[in-house]
N, C-alpha and C. Protein backbone atom coordinates (compact mmCIF):
# COMPACT_ATOMS: atom_id res chain seq x y z
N UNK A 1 0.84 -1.15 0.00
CA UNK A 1 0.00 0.00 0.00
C UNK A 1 0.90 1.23 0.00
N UNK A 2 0.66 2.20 -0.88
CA UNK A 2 1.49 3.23 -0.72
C UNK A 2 1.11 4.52 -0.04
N UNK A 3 1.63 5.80 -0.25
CA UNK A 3 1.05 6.73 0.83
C UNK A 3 0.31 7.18 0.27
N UNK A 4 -1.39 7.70 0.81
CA UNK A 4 -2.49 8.27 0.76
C UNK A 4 -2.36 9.77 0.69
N UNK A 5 -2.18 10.65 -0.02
CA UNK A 5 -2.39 12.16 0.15
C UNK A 5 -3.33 12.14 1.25
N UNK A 6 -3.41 13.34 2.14
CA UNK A 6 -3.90 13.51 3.38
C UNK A 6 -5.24 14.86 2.51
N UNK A 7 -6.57 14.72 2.97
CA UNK A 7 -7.25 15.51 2.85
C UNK A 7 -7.52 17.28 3.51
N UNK A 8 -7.99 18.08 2.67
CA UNK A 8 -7.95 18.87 3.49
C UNK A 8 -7.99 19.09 4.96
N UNK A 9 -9.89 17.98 5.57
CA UNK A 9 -9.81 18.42 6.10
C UNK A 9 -9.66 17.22 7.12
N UNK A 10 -8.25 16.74 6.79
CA UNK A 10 -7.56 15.56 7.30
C UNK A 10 -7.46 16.03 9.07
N UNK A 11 -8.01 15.21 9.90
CA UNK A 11 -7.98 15.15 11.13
C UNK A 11 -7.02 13.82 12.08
N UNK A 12 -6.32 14.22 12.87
CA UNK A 12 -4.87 13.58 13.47
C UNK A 12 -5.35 12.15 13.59
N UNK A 13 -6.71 11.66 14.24
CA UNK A 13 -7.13 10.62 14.62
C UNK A 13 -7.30 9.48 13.45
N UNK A 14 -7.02 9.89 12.07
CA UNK A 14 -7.27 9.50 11.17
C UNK A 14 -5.96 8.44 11.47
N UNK A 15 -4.76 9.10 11.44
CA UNK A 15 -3.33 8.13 11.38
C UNK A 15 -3.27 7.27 12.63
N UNK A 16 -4.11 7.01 13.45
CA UNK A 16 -4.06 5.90 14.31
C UNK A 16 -5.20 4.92 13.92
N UNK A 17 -5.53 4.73 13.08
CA UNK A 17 -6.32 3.49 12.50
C UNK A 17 -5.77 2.35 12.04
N UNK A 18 -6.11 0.98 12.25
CA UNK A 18 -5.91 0.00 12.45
C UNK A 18 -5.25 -0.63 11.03
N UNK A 19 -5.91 0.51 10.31
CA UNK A 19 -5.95 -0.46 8.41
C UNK A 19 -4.45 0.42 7.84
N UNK A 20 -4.29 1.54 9.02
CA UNK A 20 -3.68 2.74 7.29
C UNK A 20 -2.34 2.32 8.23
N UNK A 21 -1.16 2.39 7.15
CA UNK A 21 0.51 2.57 7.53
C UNK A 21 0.85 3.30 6.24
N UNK A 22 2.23 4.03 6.53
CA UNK A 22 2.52 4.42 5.88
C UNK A 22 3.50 3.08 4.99
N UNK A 23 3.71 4.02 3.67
CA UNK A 23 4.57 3.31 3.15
C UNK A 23 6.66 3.53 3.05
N UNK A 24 7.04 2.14 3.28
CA UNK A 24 8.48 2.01 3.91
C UNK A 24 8.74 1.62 2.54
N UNK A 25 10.09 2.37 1.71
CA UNK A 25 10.73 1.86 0.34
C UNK A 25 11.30 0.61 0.54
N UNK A 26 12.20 0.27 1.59
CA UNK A 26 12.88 -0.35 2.01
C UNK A 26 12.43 -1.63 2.21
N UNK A 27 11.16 -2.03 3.22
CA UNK A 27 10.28 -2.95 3.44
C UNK A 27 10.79 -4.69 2.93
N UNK A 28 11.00 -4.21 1.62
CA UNK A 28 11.08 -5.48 1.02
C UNK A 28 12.49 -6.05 0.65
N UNK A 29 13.91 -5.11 0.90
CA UNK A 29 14.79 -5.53 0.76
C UNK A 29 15.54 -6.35 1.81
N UNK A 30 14.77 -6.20 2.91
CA UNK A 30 15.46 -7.60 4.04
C UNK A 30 16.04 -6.90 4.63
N UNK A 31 16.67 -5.31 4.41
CA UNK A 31 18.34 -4.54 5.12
C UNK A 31 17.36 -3.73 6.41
N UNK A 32 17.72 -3.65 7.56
CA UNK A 32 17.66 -2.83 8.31
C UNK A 32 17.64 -1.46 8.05
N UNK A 33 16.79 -0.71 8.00
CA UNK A 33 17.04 1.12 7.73
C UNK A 33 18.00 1.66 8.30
N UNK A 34 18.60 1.05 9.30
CA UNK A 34 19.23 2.03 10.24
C UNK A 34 20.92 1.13 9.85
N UNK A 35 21.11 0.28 9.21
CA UNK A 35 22.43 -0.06 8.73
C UNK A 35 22.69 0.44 6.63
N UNK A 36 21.34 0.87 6.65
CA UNK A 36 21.34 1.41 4.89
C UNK A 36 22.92 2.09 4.46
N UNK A 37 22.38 2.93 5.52
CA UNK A 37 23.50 4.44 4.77
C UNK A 37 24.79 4.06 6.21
N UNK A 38 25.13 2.74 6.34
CA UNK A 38 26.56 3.03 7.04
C UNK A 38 28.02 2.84 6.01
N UNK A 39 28.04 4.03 5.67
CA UNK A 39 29.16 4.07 4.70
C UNK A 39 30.45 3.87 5.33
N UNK A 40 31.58 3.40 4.78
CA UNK A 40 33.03 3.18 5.22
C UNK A 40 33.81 4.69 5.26
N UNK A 41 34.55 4.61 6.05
CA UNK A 41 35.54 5.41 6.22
C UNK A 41 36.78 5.63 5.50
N UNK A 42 37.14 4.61 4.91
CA UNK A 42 37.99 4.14 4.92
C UNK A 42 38.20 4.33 3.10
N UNK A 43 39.52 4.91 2.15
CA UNK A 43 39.39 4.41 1.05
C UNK A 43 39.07 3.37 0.17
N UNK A 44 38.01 3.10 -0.53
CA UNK A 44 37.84 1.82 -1.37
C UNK A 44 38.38 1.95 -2.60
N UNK A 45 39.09 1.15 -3.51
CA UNK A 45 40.07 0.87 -4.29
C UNK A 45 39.43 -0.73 -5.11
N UNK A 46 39.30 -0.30 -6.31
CA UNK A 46 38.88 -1.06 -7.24
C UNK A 46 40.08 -2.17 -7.50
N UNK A 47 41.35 -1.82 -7.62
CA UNK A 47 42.08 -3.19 -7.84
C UNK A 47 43.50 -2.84 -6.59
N UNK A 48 43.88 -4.07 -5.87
CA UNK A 48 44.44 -4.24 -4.90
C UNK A 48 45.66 -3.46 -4.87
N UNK A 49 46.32 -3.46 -5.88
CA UNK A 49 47.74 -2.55 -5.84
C UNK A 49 47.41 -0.62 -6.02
N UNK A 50 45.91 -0.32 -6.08
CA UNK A 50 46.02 1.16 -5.53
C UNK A 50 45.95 0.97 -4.54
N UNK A 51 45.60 0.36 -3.59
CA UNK A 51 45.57 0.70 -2.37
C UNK A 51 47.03 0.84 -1.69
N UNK A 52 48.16 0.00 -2.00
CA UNK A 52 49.70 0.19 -1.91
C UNK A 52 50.18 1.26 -2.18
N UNK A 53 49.95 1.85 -3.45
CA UNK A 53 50.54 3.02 -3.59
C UNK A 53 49.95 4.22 -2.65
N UNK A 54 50.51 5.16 -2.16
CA UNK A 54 50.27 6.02 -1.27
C UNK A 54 50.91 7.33 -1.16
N UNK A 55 50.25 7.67 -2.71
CA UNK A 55 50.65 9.10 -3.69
C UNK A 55 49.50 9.31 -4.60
N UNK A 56 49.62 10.46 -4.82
CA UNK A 56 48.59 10.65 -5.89
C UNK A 56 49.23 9.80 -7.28
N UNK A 57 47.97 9.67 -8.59
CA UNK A 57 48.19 9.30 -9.74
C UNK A 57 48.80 10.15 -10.25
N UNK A 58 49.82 10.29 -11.03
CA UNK A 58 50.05 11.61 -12.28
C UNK A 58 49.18 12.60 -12.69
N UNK A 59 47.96 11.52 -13.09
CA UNK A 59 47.00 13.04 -13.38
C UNK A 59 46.40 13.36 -12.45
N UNK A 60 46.18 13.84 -11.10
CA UNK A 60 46.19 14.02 -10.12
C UNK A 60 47.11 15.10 -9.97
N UNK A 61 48.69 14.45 -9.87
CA UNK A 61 49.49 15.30 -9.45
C UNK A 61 49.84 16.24 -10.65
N UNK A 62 48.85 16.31 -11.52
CA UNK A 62 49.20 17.50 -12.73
C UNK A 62 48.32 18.11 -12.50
N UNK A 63 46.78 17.41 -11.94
CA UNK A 63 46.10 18.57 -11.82
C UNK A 63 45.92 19.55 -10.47
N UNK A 64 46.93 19.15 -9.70
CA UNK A 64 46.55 19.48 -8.42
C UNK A 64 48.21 20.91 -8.08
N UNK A 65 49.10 19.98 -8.96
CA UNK A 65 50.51 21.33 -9.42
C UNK A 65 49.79 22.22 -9.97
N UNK A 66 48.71 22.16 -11.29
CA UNK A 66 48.89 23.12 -12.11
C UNK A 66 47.54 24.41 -11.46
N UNK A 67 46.64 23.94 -10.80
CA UNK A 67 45.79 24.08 -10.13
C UNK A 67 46.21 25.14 -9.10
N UNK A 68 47.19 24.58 -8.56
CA UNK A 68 47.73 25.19 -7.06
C UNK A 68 48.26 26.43 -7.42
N UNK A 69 49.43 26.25 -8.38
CA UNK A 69 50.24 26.92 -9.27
C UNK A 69 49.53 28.37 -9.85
N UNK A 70 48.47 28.13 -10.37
CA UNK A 70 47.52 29.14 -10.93
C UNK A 70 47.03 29.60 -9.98
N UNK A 71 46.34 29.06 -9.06
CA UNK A 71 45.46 29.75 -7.93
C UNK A 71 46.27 30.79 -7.62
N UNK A 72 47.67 30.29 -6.95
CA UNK A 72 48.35 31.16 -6.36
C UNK A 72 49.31 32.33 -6.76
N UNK A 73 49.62 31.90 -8.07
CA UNK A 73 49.89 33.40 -9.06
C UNK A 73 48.81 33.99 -9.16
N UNK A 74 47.60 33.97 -9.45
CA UNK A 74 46.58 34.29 -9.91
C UNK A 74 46.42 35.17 -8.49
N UNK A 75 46.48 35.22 -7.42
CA UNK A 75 46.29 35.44 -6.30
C UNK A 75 47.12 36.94 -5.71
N UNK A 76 48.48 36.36 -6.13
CA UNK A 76 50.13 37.28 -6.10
C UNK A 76 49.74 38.22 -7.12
N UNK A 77 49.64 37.51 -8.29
CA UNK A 77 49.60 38.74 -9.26
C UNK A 77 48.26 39.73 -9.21
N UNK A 78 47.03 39.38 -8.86
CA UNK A 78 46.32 40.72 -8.60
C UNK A 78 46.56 41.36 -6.96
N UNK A 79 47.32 40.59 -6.50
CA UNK A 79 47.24 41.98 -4.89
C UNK A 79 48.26 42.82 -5.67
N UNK A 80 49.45 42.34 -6.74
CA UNK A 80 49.91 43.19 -7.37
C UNK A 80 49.57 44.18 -8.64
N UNK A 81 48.40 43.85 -9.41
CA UNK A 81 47.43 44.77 -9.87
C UNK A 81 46.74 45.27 -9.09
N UNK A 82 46.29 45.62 -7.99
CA UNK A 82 45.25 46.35 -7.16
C UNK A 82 46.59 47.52 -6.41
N UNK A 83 47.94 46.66 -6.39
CA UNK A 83 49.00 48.16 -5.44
C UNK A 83 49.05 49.07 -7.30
N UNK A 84 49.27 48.27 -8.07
CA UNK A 84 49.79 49.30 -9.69
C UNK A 84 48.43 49.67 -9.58
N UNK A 85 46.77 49.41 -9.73
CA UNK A 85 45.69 50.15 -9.99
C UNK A 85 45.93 51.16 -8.98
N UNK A 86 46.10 51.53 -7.59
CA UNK A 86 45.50 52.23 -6.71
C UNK A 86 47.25 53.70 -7.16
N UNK A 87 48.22 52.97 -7.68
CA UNK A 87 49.26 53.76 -8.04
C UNK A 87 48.43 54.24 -9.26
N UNK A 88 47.94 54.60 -9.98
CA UNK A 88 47.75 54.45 -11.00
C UNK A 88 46.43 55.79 -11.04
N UNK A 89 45.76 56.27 -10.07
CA UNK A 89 44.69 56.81 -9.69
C UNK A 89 44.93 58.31 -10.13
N UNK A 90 44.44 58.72 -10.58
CA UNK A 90 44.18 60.52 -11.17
C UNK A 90 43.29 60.98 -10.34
N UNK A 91 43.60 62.78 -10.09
CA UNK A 91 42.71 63.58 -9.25
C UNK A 91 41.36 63.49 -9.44
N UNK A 92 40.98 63.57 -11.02
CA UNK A 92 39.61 64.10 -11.32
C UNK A 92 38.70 62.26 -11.37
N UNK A 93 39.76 61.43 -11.39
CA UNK A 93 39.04 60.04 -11.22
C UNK A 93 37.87 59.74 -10.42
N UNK A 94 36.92 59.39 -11.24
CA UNK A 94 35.60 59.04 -10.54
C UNK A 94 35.49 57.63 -9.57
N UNK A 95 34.66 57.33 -8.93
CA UNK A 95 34.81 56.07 -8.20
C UNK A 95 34.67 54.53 -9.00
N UNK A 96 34.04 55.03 -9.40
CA UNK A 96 33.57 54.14 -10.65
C UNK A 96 34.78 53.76 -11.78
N UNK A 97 35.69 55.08 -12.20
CA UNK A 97 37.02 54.82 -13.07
C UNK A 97 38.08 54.13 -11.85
N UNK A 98 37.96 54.87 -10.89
CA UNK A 98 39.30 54.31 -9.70
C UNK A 98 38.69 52.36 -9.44
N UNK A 99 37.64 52.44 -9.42
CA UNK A 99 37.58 50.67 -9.44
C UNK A 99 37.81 49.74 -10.78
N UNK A 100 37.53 50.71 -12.04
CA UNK A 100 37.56 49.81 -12.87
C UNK A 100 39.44 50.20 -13.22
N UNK A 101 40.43 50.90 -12.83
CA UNK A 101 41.53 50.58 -12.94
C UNK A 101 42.26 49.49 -11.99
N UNK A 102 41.86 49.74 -10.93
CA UNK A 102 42.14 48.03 -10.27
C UNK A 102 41.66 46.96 -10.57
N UNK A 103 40.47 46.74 -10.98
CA UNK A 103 39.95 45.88 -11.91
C UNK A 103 41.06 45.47 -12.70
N UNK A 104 41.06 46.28 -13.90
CA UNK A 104 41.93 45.94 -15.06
C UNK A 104 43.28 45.60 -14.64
N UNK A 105 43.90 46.23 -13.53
CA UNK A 105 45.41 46.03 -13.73
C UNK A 105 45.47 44.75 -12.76
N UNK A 106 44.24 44.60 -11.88
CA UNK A 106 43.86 43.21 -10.94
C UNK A 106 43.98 41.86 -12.15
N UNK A 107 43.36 41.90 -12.49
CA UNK A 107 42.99 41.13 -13.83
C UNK A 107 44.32 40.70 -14.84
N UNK A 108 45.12 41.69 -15.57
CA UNK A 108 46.52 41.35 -15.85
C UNK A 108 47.35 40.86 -15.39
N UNK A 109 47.56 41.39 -14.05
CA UNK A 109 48.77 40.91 -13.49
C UNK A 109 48.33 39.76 -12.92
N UNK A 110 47.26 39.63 -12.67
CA UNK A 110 46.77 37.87 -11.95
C UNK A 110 47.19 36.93 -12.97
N UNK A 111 46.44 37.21 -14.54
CA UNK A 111 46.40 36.42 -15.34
C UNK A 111 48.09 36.05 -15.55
N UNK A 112 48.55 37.02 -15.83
CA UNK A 112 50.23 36.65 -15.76
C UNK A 112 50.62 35.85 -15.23
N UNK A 113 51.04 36.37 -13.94
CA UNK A 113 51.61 35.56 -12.94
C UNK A 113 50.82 34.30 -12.78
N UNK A 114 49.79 33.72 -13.16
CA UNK A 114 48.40 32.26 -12.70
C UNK A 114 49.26 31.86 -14.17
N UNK A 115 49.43 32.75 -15.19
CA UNK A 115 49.96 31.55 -16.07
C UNK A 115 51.12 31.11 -16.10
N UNK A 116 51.89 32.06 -15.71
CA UNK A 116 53.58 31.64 -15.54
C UNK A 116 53.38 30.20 -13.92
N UNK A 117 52.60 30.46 -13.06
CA UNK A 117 52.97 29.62 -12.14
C UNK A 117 52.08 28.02 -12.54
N UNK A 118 51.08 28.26 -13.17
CA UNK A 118 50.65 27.26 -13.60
C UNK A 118 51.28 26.61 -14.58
N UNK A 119 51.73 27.14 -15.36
CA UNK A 119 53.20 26.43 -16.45
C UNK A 119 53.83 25.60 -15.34
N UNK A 120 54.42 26.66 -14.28
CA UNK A 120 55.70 25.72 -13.87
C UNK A 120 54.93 24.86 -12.85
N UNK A 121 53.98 24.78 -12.32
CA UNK A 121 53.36 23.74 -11.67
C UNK A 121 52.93 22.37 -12.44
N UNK A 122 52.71 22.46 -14.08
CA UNK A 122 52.48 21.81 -14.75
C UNK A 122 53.60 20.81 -15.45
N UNK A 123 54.96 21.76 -15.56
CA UNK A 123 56.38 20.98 -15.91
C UNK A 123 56.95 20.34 -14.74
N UNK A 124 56.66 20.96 -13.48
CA UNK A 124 57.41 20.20 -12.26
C UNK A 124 56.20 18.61 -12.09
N UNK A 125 54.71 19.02 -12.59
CA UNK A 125 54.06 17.80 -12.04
C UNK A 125 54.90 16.46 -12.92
N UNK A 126 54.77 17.10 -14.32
CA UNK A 126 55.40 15.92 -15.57
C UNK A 126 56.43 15.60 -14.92
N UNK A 127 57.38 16.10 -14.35
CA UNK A 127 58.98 15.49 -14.24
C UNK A 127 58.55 14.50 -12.91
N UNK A 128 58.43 15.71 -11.90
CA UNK A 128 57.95 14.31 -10.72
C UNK A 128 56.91 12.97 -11.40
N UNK A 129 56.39 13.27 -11.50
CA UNK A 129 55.57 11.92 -12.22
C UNK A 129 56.55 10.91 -13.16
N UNK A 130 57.07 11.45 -14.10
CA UNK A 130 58.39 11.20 -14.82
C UNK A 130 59.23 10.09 -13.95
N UNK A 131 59.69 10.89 -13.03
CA UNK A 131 60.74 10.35 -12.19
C UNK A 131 60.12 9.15 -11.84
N UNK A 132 59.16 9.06 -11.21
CA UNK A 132 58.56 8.52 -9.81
C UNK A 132 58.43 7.04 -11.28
N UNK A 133 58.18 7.30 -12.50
CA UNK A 133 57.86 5.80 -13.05
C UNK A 133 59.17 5.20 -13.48
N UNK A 134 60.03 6.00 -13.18
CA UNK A 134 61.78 5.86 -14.16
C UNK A 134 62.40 4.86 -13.07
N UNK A 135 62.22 5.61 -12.03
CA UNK A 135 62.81 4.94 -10.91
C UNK A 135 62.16 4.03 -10.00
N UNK A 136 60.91 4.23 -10.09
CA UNK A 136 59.48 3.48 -9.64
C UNK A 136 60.23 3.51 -7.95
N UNK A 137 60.38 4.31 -7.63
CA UNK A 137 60.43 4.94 -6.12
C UNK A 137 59.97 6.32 -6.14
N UNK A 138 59.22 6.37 -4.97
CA UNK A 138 58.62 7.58 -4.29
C UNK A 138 59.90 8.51 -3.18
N UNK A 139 60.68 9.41 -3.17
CA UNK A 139 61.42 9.81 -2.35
C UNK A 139 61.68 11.77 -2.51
N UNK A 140 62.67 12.01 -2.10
CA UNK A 140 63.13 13.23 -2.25
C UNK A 140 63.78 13.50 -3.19
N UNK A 141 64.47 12.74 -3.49
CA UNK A 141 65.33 12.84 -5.32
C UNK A 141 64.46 13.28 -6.54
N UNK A 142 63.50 12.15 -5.98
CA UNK A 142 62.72 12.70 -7.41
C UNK A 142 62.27 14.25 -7.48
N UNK A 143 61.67 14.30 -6.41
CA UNK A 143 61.26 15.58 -6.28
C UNK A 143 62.48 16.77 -6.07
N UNK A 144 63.38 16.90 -5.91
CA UNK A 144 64.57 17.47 -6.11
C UNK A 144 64.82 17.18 -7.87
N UNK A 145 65.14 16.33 -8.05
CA UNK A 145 65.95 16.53 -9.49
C UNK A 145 64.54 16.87 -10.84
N UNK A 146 62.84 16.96 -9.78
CA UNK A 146 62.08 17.29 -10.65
C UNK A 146 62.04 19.05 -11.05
N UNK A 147 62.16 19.57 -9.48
CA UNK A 147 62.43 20.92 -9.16
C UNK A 147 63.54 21.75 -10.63
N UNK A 148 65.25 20.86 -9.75
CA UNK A 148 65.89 21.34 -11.44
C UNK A 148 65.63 21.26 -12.89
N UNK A 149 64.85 20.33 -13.12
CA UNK A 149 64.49 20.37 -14.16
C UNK A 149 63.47 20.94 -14.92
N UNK A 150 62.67 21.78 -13.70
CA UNK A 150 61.57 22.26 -14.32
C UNK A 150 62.14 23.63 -14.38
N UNK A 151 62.87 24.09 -13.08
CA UNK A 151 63.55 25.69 -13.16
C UNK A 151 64.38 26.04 -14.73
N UNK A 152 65.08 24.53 -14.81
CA UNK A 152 66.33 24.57 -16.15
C UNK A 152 64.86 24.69 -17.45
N UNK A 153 64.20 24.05 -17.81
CA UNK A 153 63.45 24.05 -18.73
C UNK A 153 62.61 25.14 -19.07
N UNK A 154 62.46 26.08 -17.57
CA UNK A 154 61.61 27.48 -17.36
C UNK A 154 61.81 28.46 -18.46
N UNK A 155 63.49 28.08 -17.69
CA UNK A 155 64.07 29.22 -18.13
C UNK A 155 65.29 28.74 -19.88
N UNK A 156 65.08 28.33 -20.18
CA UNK A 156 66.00 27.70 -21.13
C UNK A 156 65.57 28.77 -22.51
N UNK A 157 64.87 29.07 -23.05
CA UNK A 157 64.87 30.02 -23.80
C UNK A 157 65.68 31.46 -23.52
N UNK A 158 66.07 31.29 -22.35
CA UNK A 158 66.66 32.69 -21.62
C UNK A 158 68.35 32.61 -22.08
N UNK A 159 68.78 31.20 -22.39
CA UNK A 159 69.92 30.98 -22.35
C UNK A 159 70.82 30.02 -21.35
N UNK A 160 71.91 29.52 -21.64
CA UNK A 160 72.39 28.13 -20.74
C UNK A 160 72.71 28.59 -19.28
N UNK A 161 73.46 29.83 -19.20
CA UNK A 161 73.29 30.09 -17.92
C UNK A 161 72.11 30.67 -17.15
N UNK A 162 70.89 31.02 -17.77
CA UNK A 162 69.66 31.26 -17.21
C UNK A 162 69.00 30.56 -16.79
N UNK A 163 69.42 29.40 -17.49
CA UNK A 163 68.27 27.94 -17.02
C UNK A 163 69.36 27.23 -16.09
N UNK A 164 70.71 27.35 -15.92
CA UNK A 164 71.40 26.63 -15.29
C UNK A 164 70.98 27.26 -13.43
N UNK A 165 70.90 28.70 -13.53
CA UNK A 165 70.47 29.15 -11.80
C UNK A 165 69.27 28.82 -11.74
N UNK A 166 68.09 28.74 -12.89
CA UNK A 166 66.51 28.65 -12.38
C UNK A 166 66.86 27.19 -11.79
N UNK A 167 67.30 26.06 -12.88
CA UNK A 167 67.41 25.21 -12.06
C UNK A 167 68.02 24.85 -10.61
N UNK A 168 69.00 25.26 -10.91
CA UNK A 168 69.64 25.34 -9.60
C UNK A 168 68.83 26.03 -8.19
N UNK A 169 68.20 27.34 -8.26
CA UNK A 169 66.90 27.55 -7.79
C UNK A 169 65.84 26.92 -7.32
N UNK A 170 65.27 25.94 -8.52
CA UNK A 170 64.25 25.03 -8.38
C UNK A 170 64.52 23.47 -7.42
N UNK A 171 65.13 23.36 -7.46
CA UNK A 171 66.40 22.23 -6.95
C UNK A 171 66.02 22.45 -5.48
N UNK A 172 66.99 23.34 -5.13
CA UNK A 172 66.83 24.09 -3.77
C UNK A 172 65.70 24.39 -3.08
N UNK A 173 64.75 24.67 -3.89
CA UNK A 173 63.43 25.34 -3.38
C UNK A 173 62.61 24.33 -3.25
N UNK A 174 62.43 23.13 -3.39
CA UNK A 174 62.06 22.23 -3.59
C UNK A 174 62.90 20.84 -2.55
N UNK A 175 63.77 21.01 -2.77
CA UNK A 175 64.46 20.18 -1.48
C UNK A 175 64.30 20.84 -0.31
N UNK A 176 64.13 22.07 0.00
CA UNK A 176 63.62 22.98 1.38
C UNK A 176 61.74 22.66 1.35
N UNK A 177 61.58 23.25 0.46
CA UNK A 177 60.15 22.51 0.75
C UNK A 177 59.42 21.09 0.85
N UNK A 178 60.46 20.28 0.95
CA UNK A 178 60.24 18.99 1.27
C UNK A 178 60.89 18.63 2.50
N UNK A 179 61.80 19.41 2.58
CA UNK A 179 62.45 18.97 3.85
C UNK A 179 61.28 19.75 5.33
N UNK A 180 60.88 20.55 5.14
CA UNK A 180 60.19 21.31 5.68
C UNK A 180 58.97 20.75 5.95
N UNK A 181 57.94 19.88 5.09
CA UNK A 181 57.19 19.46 5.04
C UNK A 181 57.35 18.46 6.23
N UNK A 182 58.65 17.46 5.84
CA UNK A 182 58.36 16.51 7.28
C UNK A 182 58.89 16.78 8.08
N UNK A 183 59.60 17.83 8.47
CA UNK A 183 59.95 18.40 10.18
C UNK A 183 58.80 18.87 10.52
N UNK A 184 57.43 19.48 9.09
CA UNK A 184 56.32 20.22 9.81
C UNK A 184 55.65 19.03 10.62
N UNK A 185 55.53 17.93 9.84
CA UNK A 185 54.80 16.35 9.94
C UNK A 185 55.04 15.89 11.35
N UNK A 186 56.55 16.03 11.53
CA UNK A 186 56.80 15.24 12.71
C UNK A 186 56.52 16.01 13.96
N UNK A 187 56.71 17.23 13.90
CA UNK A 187 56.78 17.96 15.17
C UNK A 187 55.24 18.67 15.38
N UNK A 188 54.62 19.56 14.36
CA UNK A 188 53.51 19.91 14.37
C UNK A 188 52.19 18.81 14.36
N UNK A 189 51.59 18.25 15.61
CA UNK A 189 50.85 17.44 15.32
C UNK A 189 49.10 17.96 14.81
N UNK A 190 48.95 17.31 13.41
CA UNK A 190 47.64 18.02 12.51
C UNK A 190 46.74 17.07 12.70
């Protein structure tokens, strides 16, 4: 029996009658209502060897570099269009012109900088990923010698010694930010 629309001038005494119940979806599948929705905690993994690995996939870690990468130029570069818009301001400027020049110069310099960092979030994801199948180890090397190679490749149109400090740069900046990560791990408990 399913549920009865209730009449206007539906009165309470009606739902304690002997004949009427409501109707339960569930009823007929045998499961307890109250064990339906006990979902796991826990990651589930379609074939046994993801669950071993304990890193992101490549495309993962490309979309989550290039992602990050952008957000955060994108971020840098308009607090640095909003200091050039507010530099940028004339006497007779209306409120309306003084917002739409931070606007605009918000907007440039975000887009810049979100694309330059999303590039290099996108060449460092390839190399780490790179590495990680070359050597089929997960460690600090990779991620170090992914760093130089993405700084050297940055900058390589610049010339051999331009790409030789980015890398060298990237290297560094990247072995500190890993090293950093697990002194944060061990000592800061999250």
């Amino acid at each position: 029996m399913s549920y009865q629309p209730r009449s206007p001038n539906h009165n309470q005494d009606d739902d304690h009658k002997p004949n009427r119940r409501l109707y339960n979806p569930y009823q007929d599948l045998g499961i307890p209502a109250q064990t339906l929705y006990k979902l796991p905690t826990s990651p589930e993994y379609l074939f046994q060897e993801e669950s071993i690995a304990q890193r992101r996939s490549w495309g993962e870690n490309l979309t989550y570099y290039t992602g990050i990468g952008y957000l955060g130029g994108a971020v840098i570069g308009a607090g640095k269009g909003c200091k050039e818009g507010v530099k940028a301001f004339e006497a007779p400027d209306t409120a309306k012109i003084r917002v739409n020049r931070i606007l605009n110069a918000s907007g440039g310099w975000g887009r810049k900088y979100g694309n330059r960092a999303g590039v290099i979030g996108l060449l460092y994801a390839g190399m780490e990923s790179g590495m990680v199948a070359v050597r089929d180890t997960d460690d600090i090397i990779n991620s170090v010698v992914a760093g130089l190679g993405t700084g050297a490749v940055y900058r390589a149109a610049a010339g051999l010694r331009s790409a030789a400090v980015a890398g060298a740069i990237g290297g560094i900046a990247v072995g500190l930010g890993v090293k950093g990560k697990q002194v944060l791990k061990r000592y800061v408990p999250i």
